[in-house]
C-alpha atoms as a PDB file:
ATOM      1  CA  UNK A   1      -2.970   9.501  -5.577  1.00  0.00           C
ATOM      2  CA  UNK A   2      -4.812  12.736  -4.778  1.00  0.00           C
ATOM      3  CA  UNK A   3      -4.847  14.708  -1.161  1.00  0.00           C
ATOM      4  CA  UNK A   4      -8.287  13.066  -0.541  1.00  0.00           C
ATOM      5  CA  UNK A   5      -6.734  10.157  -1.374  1.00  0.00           C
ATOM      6  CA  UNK A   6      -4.579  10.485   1.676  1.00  0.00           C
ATOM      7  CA  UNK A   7      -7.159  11.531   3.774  1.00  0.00           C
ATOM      8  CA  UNK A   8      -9.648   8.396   3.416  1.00  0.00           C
ATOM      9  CA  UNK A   9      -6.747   6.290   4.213  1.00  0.00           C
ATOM     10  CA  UNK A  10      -5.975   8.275   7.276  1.00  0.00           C
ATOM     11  CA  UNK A  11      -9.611   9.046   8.431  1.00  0.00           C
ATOM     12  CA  UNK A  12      -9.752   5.077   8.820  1.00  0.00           C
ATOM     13  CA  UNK A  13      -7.443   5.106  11.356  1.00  0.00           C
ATOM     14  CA  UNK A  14      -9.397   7.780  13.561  1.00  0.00           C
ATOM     15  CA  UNK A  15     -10.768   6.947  16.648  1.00  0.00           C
ATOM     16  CA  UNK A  16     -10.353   5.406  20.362  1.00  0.00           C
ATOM     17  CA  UNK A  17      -9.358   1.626  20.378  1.00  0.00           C
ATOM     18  CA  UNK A  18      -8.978  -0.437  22.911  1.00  0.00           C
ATOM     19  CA  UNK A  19      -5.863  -2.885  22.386  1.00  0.00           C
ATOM     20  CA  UNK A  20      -4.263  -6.038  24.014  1.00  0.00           C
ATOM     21  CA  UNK A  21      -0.746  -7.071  23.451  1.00  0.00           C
ATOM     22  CA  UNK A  22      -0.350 -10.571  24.417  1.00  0.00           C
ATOM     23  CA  UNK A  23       3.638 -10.480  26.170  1.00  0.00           C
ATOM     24  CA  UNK A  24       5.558 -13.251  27.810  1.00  0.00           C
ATOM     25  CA  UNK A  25       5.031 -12.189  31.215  1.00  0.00           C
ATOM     26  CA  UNK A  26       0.588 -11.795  30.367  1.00  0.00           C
ATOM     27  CA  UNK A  27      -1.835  -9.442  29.071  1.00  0.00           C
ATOM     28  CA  UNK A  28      -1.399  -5.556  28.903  1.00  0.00           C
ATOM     29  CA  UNK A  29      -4.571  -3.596  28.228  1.00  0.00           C
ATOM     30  CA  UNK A  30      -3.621   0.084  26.619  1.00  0.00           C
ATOM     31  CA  UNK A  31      -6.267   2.597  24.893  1.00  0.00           C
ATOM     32  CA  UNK A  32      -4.834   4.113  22.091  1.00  0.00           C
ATOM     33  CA  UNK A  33      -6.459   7.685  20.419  1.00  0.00           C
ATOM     34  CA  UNK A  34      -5.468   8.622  17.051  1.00  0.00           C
ATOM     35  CA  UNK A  35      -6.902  11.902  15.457  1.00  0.00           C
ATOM     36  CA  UNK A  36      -6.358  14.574  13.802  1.00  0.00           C
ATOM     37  CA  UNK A  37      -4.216  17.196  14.229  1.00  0.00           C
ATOM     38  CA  UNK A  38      -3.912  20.754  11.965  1.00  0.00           C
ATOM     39  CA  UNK A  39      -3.947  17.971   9.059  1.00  0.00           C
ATOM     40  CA  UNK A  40      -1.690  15.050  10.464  1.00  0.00           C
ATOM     41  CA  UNK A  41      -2.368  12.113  12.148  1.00  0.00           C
ATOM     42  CA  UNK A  42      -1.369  12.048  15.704  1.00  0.00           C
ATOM     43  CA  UNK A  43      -2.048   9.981  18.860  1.00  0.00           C
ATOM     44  CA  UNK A  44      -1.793   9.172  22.570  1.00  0.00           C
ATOM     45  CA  UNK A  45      -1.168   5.520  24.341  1.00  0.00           C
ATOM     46  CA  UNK A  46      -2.919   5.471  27.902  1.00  0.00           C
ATOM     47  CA  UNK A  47      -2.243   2.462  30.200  1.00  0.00           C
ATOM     48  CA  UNK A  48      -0.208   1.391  33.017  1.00  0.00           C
ATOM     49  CA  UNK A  49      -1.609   5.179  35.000  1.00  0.00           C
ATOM     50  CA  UNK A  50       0.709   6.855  31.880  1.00  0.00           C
ATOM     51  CA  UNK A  51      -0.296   8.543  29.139  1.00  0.00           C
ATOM     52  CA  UNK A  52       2.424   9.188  26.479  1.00  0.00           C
ATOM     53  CA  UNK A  53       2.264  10.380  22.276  1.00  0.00           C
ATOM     54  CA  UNK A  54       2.697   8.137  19.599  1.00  0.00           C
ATOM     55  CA  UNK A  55       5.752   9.103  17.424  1.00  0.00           C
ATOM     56  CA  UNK A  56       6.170   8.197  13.628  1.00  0.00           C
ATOM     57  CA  UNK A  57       2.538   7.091  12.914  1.00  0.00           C
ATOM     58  CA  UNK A  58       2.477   6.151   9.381  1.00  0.00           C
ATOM     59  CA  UNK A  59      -0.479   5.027   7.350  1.00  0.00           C
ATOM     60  CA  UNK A  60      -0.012   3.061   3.883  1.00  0.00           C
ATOM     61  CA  UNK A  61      -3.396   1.573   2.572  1.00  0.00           C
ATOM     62  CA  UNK A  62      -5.223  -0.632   5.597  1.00  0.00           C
ATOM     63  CA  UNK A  63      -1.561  -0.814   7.354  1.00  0.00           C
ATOM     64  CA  UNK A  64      -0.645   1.272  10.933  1.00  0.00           C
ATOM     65  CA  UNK A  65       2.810   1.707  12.189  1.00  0.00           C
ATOM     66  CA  UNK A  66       3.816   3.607  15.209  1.00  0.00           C
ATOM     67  CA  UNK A  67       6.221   4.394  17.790  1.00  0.00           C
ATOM     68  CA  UNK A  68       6.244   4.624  21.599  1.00  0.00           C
ATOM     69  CA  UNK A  69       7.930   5.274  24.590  1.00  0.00           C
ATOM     70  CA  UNK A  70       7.210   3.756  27.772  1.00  0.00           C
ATOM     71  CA  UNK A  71       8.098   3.818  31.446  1.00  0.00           C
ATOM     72  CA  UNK A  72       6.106   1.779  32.755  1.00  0.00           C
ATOM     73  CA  UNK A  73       5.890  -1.513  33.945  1.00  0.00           C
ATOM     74  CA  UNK A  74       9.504  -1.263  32.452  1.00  0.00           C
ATOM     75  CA  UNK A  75      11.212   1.612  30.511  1.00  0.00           C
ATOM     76  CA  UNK A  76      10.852   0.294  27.361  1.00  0.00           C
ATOM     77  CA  UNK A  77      10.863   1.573  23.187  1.00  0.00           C
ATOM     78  CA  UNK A  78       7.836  -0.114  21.125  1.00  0.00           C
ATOM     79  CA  UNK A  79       7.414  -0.332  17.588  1.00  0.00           C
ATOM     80  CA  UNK A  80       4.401  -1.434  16.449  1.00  0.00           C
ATOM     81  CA  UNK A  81       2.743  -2.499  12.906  1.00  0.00           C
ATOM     82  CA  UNK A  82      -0.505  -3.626  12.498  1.00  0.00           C
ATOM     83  CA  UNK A  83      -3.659  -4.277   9.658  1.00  0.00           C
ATOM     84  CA  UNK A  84      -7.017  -2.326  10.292  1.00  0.00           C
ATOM     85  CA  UNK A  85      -9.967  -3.739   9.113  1.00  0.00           C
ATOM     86  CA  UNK A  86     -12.779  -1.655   9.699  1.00  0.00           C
ATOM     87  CA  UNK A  87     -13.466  -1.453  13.649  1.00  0.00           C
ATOM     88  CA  UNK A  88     -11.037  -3.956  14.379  1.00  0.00           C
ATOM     89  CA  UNK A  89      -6.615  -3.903  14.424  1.00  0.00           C
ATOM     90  CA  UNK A  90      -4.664  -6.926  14.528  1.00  0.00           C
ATOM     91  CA  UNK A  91      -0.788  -6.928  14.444  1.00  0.00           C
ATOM     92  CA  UNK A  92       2.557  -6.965  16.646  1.00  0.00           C
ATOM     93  CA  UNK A  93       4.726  -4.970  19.240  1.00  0.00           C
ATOM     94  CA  UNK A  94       8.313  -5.021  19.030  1.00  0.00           C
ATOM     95  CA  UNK A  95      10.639  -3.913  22.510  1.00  0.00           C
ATOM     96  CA  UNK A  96      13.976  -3.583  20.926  1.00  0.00           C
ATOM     97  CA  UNK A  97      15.017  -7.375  20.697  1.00  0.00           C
ATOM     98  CA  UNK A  98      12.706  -9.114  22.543  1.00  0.00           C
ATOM     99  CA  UNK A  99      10.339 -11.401  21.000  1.00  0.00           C
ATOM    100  CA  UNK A 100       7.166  -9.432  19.149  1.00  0.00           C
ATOM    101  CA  UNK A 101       3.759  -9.482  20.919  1.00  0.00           C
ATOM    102  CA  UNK A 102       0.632  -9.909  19.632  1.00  0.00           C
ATOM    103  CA  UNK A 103      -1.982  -7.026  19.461  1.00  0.00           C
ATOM    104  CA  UNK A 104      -5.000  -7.110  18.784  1.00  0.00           C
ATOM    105  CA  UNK A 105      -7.799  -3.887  19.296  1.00  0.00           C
ATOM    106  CA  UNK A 106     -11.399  -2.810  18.740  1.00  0.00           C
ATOM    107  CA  UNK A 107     -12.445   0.834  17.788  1.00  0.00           C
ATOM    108  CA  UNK A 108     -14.803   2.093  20.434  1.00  0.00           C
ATOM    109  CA  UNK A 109     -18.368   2.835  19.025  1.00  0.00           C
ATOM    110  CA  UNK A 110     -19.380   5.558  21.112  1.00  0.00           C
ATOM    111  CA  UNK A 111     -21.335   8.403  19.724  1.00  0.00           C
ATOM    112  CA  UNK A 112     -19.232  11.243  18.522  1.00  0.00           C
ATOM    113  CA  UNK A 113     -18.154  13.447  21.489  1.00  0.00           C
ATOM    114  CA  UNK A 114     -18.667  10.706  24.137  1.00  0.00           C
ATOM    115  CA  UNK A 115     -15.151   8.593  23.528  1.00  0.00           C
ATOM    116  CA  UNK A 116     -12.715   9.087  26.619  1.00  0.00           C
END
């Protein structure tokens, strides 16, 4: 695998998306940014009037995972692991022990310098 290599399977990943994770207790809405960042990947989580980094992001072939910290509604640690498939990201949330959530997102298609 060569750096370019590396860098398609990244640039995939780039973008604004607009997620869902299904919980027990309803539907959280988040927007999640992942770019790049003096040549790694990095990204924010904004929902819930927070905004807080994504730690760990790790990209192998069309599969995401990332970490998060969150305080609200409760203070919580997420792990999350999903498939991207072109515009659209479909995989699960994991709070510690409690049951994984489904997530689901879309990549926003705004023109380049108009994404939040």
């Amino acid at each position: 695998m060569t750096a370019d290599t590396d860098t398609d399977r990244t640039a995939s990943l780039e973008g604004v998306w607009d997620l869902t994770v299904a919980t027990p207790v309803g539907r959280i809405k988040a927007v999640v940014e992942f770019r790049r960042q003096d040549g790694s990947l990095v990204g924010v989580a904004s929902g819930a009037g927070e905004d807080v980094p994504l730690r760990d992001i790790a990209v192998d072939g069309s599969h995401v995972t990332w970490r998060q910290s969150v305080t609200k509604p409760l203070r919580l640690n997420l792990a999350f692991a999903a498939g991207v498939h072109g515009d659209t990201l479909a995989g699960a949330s994991r709070a510690g022990r409690l049951p994984a959530s489904k997530v689901t997102g879309t990549r926003r298609t705004a023109p380049v310098g108009e994404a939040e």
